[in-house]
Protein backbone atom coordinates (compact mmCIF):
# COMPACT_ATOMS: atom_id res chain seq x y z
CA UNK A 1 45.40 84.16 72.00
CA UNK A 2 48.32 84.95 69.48
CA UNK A 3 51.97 84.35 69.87
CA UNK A 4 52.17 88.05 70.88
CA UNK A 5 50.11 87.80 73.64
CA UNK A 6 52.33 85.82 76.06
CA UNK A 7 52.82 87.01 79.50
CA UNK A 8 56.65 85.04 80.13
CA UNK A 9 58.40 85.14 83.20
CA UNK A 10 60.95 87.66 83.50
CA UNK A 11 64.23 88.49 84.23
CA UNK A 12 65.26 88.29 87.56
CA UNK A 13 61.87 85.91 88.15
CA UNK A 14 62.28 82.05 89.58
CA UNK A 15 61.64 79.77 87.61
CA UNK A 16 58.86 76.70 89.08
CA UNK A 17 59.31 73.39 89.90
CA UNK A 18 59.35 71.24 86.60
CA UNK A 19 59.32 67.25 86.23
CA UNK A 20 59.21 66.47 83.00
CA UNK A 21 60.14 63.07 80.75
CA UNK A 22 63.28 62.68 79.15
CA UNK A 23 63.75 61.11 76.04
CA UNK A 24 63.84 58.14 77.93
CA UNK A 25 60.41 58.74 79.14
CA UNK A 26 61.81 58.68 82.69
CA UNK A 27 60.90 61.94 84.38
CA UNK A 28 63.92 64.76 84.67
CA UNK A 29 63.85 67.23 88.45
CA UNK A 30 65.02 70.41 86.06
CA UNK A 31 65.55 72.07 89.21
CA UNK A 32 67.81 69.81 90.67
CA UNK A 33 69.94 69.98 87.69
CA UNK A 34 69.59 73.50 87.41
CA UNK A 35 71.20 73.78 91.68
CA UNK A 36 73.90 72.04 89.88
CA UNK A 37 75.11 74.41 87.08
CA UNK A 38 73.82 77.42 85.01
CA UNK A 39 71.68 76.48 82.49
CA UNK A 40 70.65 77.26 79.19
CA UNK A 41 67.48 76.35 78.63
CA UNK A 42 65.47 76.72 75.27
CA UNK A 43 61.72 76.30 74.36
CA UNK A 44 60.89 74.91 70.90
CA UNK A 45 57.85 73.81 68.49
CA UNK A 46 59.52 70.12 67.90
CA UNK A 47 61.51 68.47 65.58
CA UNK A 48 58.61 69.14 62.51
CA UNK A 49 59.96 72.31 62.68
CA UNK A 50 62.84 73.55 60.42
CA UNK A 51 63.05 76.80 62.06
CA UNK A 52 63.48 74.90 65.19
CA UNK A 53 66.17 71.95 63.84
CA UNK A 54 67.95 75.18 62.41
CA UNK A 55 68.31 76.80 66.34
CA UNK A 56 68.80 73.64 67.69
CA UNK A 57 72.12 72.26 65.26
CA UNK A 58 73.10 76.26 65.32
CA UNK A 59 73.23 75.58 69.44
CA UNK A 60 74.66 72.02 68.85
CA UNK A 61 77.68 73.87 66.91
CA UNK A 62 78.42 75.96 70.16
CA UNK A 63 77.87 73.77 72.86
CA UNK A 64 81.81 72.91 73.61
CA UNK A 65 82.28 76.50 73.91
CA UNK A 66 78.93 77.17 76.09
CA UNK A 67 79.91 73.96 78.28
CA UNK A 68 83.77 75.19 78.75
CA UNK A 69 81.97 78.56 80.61
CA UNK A 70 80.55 75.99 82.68
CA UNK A 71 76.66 75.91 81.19
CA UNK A 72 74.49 72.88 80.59
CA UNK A 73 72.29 72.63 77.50
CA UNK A 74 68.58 71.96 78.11
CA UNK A 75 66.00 71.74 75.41
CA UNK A 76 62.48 71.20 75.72
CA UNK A 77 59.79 70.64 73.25
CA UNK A 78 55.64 69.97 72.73
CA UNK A 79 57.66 66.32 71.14
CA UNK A 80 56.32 63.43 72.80
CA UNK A 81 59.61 61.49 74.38
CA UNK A 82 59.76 58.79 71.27
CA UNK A 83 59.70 61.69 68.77
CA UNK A 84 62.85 64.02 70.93
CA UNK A 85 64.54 60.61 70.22
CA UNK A 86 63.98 61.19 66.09
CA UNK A 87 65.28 64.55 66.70
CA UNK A 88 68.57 63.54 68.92
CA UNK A 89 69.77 61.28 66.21
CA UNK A 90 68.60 62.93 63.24
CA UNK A 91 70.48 66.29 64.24
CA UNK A 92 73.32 64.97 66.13
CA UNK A 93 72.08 66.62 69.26
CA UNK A 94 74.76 65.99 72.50
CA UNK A 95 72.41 67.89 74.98
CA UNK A 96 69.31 66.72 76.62
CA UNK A 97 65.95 67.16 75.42
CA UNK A 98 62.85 67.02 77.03
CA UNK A 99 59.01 66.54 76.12
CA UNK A 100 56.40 69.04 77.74
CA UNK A 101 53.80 67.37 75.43
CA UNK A 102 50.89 68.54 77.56
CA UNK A 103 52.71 72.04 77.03
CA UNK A 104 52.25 72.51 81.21
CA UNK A 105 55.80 73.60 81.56
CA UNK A 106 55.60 75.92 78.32
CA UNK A 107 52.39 77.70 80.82
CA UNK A 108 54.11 77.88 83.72
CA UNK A 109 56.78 79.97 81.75
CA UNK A 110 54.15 81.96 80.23
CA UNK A 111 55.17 81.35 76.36
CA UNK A 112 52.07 78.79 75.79
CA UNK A 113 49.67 80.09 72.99
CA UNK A 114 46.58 78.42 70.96
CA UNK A 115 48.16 77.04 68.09
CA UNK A 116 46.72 77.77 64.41
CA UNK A 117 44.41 75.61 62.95
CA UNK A 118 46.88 74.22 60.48
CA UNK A 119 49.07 72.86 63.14
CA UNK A 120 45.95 70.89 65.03
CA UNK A 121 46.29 67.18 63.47
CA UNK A 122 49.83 67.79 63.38
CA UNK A 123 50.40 68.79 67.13
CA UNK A 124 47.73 65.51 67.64
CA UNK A 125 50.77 63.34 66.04
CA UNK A 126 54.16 64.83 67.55
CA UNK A 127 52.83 65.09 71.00
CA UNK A 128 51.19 61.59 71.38
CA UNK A 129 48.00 63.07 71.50
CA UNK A 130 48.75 64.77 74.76
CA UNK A 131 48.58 68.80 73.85
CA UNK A 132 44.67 68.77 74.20
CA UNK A 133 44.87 72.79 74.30
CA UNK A 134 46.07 72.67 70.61
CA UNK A 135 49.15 75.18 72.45
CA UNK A 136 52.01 75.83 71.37
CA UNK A 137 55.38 77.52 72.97
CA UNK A 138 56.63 80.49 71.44
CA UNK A 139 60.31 79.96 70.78
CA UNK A 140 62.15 81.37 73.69
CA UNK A 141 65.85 80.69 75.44
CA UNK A 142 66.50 81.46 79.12
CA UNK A 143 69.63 81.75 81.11
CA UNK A 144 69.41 80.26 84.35
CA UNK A 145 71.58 80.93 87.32
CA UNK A 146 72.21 77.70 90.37
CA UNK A 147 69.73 79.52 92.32
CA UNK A 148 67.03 78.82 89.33
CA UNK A 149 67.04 82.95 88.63
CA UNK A 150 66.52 83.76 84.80
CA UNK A 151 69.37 85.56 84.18
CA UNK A 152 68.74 86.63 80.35
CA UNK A 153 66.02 85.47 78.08
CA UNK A 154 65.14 86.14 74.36
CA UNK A 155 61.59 85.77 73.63
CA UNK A 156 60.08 86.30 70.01
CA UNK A 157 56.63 85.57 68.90
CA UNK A 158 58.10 85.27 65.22
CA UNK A 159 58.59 81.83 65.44
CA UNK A 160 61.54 82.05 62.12
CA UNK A 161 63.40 84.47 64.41
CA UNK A 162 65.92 83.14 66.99
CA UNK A 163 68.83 84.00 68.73
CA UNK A 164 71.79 83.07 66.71
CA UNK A 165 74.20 81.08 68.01
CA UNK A 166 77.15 84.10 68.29
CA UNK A 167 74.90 86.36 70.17
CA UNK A 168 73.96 83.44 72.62
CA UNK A 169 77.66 82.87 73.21
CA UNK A 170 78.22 86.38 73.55
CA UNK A 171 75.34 86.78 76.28
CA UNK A 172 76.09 84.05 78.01
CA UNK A 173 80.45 84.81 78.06
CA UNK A 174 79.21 88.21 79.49
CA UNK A 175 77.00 86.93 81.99
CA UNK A 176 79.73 84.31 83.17
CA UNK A 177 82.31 87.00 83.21
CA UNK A 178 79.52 89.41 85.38
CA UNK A 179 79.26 86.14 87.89
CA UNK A 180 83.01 85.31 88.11
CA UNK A 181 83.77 89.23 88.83
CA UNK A 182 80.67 89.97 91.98
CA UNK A 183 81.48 85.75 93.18
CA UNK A 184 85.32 87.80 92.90
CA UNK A 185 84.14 90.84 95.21
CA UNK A 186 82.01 89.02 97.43
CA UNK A 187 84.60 86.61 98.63
């Protein structure tokens, strides 16, 4: 299976009940987070990947902006929990990051894919041995509403092309502005 062959959830789709470790290692409820604000949340490689440090620090430079709209940051990667620590401090990251080693979250969401032969060993090392599919995610960054809807996702199985960080800010102003005007109506 190539990255192109993904079948992701979709817009408008729930999202599933995910536990998964923190950095600390200490398992996360994304769902009860999610209940608590909108989220962004974003599907990378791990920190080996430049591509993915790039889209990460570009998200890092926005985050003030995304959390005065009222959004939390969430990224998860195949890293195991030690190496999403490497990647916190090395890039200056202020928004939490968590490990789907095993890649069962990256399934659920339907972006897992066998991972090219040249990434094997490698994959062996980041994810504590743990990814015994050989998967890997393909990029992807979801909106979530409080009700754990995907409000807006961008999915490409180019791994070296991402959403930049203006048109994520752009999408997610637009969405806020869509939620602010029905929660407006509806009252």
């Amino acid at each position: 299976m190539d990255p192109s062959d993904i079948s992701p959830l979709l817009i408008g789709e729930k999202i599933p009940i995910v536990r998964i470790p923190s950095a600390e290692g200490v398992l996360f409820d994304l769902n009860s987070h999610i209940m608590q604000q909108n989220t962004i949340l974003i599907f990378y490689r791990g920190g080996w990947c430049p591509y993915c440090n790039k889209a990460l620090s570009g998200i890092q430079e926005i985050q003030d902006s995304l959390i005065k709209m009222g959004y939390q940051i969430i990224a998860i990667s195949t890293d195991s929990p030690e190496n999403l620590n490497i990647t916190a401090v090395k890039h200056k990251l202020g928004y939490t990051l968590l490990s789907d080693a095993d890649l069962n979250i990256a399934k659920q969401f339907g972006i897992a894919f066998q991972a090219p032969e040249g990434y094997l060993k490698m994959l062996a090392q980041s994810t504590g041995g743990k990814d015994v599919e050989q998967l890997l995610p393909v990029p992807s960054v979801f909106i979530i509403d409080t009700k754990g809807i995907i409000q807006f996702e961008y999915i490409n199985p180019d791994f070296k092309q991402r959403i930049s960080p203006d048109l994520l800010q752009a999408v997610a102003s637009a969405l806020k502005q869509k939620h602010s005007a029905t929660t407006h109506i509806n009252k």
